[in-house]
PDB file of N, CA and C in Angstrom:
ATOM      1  N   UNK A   1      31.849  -2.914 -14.045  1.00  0.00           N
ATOM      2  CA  UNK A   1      31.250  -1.597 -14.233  1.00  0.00           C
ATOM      3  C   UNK A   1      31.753  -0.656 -13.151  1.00  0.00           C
ATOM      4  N   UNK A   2      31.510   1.055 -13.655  1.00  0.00           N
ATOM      5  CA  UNK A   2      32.181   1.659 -12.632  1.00  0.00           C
ATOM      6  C   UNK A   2      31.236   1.222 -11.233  1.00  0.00           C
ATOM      7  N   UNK A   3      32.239   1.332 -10.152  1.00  0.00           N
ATOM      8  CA  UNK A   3      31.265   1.065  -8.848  1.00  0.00           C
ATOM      9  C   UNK A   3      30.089   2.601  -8.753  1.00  0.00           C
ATOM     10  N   UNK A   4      30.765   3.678  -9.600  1.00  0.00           N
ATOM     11  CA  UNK A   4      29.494   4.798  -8.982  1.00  0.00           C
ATOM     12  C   UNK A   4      28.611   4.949  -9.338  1.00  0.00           C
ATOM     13  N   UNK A   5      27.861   3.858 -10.783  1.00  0.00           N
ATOM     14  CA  UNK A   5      27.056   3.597 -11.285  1.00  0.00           C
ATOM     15  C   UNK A   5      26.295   2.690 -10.465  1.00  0.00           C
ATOM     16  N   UNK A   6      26.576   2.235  -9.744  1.00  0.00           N
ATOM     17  CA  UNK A   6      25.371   1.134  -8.675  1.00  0.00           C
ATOM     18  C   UNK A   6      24.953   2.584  -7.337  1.00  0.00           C
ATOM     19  N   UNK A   7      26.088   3.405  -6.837  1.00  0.00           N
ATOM     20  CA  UNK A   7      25.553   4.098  -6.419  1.00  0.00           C
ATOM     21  C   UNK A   7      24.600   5.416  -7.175  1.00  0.00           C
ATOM     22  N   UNK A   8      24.736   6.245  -8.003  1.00  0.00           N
ATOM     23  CA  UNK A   8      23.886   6.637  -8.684  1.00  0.00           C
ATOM     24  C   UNK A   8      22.634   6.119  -8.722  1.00  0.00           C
ATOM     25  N   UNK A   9      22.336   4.933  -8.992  1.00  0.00           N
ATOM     26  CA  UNK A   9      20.874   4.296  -9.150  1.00  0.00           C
ATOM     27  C   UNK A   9      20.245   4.326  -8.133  1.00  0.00           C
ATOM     28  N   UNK A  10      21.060   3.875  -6.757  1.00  0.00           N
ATOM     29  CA  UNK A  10      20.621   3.806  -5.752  1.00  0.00           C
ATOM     30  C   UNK A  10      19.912   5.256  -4.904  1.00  0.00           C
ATOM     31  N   UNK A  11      20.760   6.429  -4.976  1.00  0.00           N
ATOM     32  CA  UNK A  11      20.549   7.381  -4.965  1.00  0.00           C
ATOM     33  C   UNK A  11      19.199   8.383  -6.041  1.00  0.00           C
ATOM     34  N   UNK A  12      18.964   7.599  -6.978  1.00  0.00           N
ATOM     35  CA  UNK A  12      17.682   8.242  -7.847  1.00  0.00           C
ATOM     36  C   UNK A  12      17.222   7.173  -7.717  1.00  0.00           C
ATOM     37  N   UNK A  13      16.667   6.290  -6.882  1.00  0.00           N
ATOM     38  CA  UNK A  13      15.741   4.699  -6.991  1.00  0.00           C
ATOM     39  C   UNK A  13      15.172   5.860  -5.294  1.00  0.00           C
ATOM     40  N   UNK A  14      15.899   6.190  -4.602  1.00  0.00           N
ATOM     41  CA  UNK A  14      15.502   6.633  -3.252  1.00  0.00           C
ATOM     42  C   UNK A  14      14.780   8.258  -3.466  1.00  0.00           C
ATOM     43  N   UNK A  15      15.344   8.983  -4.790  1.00  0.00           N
ATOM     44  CA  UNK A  15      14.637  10.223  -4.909  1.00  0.00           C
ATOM     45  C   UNK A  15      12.920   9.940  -5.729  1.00  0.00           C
ATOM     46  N   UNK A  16      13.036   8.958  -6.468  1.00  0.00           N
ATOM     47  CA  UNK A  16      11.757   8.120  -7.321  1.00  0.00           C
ATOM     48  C   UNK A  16      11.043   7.706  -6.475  1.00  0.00           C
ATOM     49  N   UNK A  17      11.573   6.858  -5.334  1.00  0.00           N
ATOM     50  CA  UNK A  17      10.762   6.185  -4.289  1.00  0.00           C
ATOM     51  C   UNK A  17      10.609   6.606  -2.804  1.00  0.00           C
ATOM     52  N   UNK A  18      10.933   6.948  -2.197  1.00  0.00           N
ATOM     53  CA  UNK A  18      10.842   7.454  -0.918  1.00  0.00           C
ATOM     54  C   UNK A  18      10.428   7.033  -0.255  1.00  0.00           C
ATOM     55  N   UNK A  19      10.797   6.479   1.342  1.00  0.00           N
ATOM     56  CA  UNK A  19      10.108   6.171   2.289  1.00  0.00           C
ATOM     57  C   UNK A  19       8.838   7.078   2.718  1.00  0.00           C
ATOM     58  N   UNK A  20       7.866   6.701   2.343  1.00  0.00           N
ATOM     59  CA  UNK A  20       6.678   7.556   2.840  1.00  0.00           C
ATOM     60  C   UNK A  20       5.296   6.848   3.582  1.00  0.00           C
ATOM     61  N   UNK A  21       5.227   7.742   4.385  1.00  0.00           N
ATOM     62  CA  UNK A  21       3.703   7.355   5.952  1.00  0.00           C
ATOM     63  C   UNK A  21       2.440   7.291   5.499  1.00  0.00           C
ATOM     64  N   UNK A  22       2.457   8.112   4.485  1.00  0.00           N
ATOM     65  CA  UNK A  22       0.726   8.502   3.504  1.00  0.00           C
ATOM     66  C   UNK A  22       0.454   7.311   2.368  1.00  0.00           C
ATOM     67  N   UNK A  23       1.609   6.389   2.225  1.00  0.00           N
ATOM     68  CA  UNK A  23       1.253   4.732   1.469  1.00  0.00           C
ATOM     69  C   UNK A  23       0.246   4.521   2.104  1.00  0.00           C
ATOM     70  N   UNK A  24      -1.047   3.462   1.469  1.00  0.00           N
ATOM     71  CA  UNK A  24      -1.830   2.076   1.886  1.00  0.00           C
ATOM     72  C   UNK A  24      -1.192   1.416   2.529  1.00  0.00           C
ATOM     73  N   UNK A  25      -0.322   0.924   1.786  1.00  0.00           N
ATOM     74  CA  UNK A  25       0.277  -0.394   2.431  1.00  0.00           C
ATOM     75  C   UNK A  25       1.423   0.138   3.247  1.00  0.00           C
ATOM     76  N   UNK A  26       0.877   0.045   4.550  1.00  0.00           N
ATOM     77  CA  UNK A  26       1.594   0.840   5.653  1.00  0.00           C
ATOM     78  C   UNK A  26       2.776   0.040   6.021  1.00  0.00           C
ATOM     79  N   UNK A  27       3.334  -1.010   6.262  1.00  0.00           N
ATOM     80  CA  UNK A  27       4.380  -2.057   6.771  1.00  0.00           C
ATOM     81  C   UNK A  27       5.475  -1.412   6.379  1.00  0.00           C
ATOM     82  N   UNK A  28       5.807  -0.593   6.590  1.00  0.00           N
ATOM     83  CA  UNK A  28       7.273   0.403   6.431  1.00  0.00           C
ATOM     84  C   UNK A  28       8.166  -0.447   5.309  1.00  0.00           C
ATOM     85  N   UNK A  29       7.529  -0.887   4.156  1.00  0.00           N
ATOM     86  CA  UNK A  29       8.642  -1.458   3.595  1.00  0.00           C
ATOM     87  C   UNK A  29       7.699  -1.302   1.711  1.00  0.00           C
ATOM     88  N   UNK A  30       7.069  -0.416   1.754  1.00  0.00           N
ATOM     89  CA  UNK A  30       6.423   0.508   0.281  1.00  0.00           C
ATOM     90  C   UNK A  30       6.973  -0.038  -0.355  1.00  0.00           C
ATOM     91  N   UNK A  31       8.220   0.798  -0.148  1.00  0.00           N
ATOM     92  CA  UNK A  31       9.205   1.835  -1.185  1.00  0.00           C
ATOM     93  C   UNK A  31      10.141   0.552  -1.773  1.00  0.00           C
ATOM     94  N   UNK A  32      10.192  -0.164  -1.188  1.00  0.00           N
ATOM     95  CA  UNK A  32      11.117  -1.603  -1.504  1.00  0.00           C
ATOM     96  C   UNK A  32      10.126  -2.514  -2.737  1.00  0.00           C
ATOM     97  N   UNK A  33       9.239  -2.153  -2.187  1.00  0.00           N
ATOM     98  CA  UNK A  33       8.027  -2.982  -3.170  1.00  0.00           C
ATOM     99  C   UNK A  33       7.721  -2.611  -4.564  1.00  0.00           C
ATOM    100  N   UNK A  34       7.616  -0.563  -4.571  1.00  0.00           N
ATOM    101  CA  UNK A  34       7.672  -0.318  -5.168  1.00  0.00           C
ATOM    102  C   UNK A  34       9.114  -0.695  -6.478  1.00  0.00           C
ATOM    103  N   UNK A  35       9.847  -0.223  -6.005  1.00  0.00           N
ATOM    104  CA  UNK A  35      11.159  -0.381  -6.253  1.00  0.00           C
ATOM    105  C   UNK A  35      11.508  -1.376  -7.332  1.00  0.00           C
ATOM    106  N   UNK A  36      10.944  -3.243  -6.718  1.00  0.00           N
ATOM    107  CA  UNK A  36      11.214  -4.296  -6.835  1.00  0.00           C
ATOM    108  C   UNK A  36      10.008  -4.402  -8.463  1.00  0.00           C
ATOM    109  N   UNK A  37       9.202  -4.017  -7.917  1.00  0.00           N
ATOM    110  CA  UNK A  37       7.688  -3.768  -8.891  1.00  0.00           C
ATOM    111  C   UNK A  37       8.636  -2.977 -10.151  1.00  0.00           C
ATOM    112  N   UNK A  38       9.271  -2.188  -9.751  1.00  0.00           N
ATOM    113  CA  UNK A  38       9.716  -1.559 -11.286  1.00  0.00           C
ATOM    114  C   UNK A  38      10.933  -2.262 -12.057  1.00  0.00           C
ATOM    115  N   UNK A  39      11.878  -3.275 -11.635  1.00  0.00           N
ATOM    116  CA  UNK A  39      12.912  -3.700 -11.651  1.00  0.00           C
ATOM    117  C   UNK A  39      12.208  -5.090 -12.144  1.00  0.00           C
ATOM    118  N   UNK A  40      11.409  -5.918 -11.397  1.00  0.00           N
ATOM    119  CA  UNK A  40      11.195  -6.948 -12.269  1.00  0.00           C
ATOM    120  C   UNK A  40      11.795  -8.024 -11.303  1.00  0.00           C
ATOM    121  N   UNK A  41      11.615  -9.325 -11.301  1.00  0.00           N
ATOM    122  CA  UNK A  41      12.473 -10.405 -10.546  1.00  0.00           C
ATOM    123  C   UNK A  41      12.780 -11.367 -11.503  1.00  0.00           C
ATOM    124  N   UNK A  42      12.953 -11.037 -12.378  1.00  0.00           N
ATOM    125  CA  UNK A  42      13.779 -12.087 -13.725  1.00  0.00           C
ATOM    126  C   UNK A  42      14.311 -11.248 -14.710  1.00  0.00           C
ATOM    127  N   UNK A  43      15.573 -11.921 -15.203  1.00  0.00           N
ATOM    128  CA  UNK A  43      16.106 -11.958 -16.829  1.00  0.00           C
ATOM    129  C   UNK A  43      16.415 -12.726 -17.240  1.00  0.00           C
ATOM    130  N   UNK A  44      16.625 -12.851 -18.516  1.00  0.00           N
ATOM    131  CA  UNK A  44      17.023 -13.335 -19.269  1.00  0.00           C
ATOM    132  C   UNK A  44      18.700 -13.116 -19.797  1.00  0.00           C
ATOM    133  N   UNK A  45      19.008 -14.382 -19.629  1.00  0.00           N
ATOM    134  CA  UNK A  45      20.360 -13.281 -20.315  1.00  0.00           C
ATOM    135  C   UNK A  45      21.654 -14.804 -21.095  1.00  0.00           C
ATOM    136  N   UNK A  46      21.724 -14.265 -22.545  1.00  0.00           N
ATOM    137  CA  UNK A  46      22.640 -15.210 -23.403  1.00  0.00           C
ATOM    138  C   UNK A  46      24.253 -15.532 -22.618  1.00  0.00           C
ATOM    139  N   UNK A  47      24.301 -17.108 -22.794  1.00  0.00           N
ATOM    140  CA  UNK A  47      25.408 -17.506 -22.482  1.00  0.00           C
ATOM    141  C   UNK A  47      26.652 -17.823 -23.445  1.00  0.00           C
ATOM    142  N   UNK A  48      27.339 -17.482 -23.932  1.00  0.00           N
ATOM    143  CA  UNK A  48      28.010 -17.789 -25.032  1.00  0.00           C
ATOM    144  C   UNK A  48      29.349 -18.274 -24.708  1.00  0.00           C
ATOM    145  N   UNK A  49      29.878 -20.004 -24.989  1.00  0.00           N
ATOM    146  CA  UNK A  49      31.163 -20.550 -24.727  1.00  0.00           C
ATOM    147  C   UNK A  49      31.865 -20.435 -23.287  1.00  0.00           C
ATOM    148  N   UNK A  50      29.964 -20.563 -22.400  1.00  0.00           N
ATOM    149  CA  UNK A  50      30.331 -20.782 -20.933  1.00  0.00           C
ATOM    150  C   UNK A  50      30.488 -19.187 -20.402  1.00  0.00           C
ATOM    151  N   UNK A  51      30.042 -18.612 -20.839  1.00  0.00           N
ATOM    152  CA  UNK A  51      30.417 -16.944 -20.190  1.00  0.00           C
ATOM    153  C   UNK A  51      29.429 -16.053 -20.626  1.00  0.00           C
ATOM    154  N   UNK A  52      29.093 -15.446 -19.779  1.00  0.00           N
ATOM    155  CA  UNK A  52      27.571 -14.182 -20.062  1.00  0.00           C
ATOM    156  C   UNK A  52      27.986 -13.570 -21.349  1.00  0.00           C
ATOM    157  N   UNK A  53      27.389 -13.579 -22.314  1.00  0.00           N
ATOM    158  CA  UNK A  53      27.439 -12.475 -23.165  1.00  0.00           C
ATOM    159  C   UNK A  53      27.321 -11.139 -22.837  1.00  0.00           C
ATOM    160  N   UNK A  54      27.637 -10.249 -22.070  1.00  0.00           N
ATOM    161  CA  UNK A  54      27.413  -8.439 -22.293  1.00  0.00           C
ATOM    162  C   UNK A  54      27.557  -8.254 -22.506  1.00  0.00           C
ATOM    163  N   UNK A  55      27.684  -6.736 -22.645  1.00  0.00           N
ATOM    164  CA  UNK A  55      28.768  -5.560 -23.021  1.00  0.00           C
ATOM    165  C   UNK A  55      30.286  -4.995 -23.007  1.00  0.00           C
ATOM    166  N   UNK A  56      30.732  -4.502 -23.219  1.00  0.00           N
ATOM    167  CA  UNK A  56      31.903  -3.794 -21.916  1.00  0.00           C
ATOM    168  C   UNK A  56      31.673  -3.253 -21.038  1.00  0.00           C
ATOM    169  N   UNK A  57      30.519  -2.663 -21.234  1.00  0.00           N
ATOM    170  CA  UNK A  57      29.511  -1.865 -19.725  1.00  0.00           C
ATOM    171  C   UNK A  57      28.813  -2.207 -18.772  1.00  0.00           C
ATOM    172  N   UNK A  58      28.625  -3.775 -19.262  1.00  0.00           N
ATOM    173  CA  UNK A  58      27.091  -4.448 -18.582  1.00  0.00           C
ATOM    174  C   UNK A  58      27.419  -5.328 -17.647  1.00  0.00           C
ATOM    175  N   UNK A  59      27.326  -5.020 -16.554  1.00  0.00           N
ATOM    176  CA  UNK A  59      27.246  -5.903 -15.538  1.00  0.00           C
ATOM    177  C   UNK A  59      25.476  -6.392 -14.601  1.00  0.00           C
ATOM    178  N   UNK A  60      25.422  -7.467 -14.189  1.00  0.00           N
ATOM    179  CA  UNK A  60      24.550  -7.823 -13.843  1.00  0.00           C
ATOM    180  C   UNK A  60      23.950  -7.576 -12.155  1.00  0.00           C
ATOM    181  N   UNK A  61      23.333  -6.670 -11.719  1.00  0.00           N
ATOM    182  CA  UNK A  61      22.961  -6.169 -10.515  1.00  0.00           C
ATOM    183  C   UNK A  61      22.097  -7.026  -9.938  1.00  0.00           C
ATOM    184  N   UNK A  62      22.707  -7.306  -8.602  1.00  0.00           N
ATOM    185  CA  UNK A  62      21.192  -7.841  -7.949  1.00  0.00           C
ATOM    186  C   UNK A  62      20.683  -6.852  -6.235  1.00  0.00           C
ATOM    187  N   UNK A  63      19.657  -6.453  -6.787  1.00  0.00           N
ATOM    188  CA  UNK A  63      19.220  -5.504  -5.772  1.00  0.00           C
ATOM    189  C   UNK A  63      18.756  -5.708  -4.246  1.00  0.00           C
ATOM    190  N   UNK A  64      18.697  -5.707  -3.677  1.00  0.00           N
ATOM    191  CA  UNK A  64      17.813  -6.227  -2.245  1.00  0.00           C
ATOM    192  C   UNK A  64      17.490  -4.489  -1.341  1.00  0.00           C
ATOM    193  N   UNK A  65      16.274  -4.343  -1.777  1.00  0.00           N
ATOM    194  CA  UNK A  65      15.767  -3.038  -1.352  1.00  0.00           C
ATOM    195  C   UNK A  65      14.935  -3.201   0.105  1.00  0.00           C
ATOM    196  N   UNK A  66      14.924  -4.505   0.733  1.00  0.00           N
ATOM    197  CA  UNK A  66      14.005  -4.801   2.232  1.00  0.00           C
ATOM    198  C   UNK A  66      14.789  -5.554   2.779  1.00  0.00           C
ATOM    199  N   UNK A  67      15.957  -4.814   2.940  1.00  0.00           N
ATOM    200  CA  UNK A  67      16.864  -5.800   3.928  1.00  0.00           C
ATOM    201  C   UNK A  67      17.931  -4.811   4.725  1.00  0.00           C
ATOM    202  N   UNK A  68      19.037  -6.109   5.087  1.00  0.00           N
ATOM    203  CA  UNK A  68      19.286  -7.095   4.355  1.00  0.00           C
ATOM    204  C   UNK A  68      18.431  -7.959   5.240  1.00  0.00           C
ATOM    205  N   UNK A  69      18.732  -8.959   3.866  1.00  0.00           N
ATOM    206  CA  UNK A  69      17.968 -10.276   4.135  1.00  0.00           C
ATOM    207  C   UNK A  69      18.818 -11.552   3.319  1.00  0.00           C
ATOM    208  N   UNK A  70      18.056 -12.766   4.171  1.00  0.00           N
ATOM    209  CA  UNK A  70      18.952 -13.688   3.392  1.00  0.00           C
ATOM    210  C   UNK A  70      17.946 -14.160   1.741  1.00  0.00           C
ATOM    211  N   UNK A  71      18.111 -14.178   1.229  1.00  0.00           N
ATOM    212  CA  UNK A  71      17.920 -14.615  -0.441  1.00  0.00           C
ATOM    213  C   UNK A  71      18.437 -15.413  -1.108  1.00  0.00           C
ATOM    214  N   UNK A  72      17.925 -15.980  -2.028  1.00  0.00           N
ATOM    215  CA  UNK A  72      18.449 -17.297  -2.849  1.00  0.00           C
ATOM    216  C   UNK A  72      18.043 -16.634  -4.174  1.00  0.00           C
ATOM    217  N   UNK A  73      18.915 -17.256  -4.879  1.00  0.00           N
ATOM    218  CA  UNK A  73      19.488 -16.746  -6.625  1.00  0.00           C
ATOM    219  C   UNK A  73      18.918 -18.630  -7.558  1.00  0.00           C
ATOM    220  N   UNK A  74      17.848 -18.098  -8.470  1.00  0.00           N
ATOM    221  CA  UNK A  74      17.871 -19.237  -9.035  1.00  0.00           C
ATOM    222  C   UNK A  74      18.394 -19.386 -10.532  1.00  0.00           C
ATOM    223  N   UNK A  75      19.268 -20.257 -11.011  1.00  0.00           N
ATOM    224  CA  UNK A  75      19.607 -20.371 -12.312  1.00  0.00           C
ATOM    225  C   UNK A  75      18.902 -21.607 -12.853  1.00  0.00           C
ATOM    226  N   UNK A  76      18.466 -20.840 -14.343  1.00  0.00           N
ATOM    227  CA  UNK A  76      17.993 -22.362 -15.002  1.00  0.00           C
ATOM    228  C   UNK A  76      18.573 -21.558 -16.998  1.00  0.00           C
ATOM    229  N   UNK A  77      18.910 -23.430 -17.302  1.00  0.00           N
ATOM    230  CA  UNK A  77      19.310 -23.276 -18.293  1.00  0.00           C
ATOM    231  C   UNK A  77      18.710 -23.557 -19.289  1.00  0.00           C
ATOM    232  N   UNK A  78      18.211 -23.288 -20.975  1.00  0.00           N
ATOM    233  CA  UNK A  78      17.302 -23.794 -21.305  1.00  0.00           C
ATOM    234  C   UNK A  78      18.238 -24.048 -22.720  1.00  0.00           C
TER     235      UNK A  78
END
């Protein structure tokens, strides 16, 4: 995918969310929560003859909005 499509998102994920002082949940890290809360922490996604099924457009993003940090990726096959 084009690379300016990961920036774009990133850039309207930060105008949607904003670091802000007037949150509850004060731990300077909201906006990541929020963020993560709208995005979801799973998909689903078809494998066909050993290779992701997408698009021509679709590539698969993985976000990390409270970091960096170290993270682990889980795959399961069903």
């Amino acid at each position: 995918a084009d690379p300016d499509v990961c920036r774009d998102i990133l850039t309207h994920l930060r105008t949607l969310f904003p670091q802000r002082a007037d949150l509850r949940h004060a731990e300077g890290n909201s906006d990541a929560h929020l963020k993560a809360s709208f995005f979801g922490s799973s998909v689903h996604l078809m494998v066909d003859q050993g290779r992701l099924a997408l698009g021509t457009w679709q590539r698969v993003f993985l976000g990390e909005f409270d970091g960096p940090r170290t993270r682990s990726v889980w795959v399961s096959f069903l």
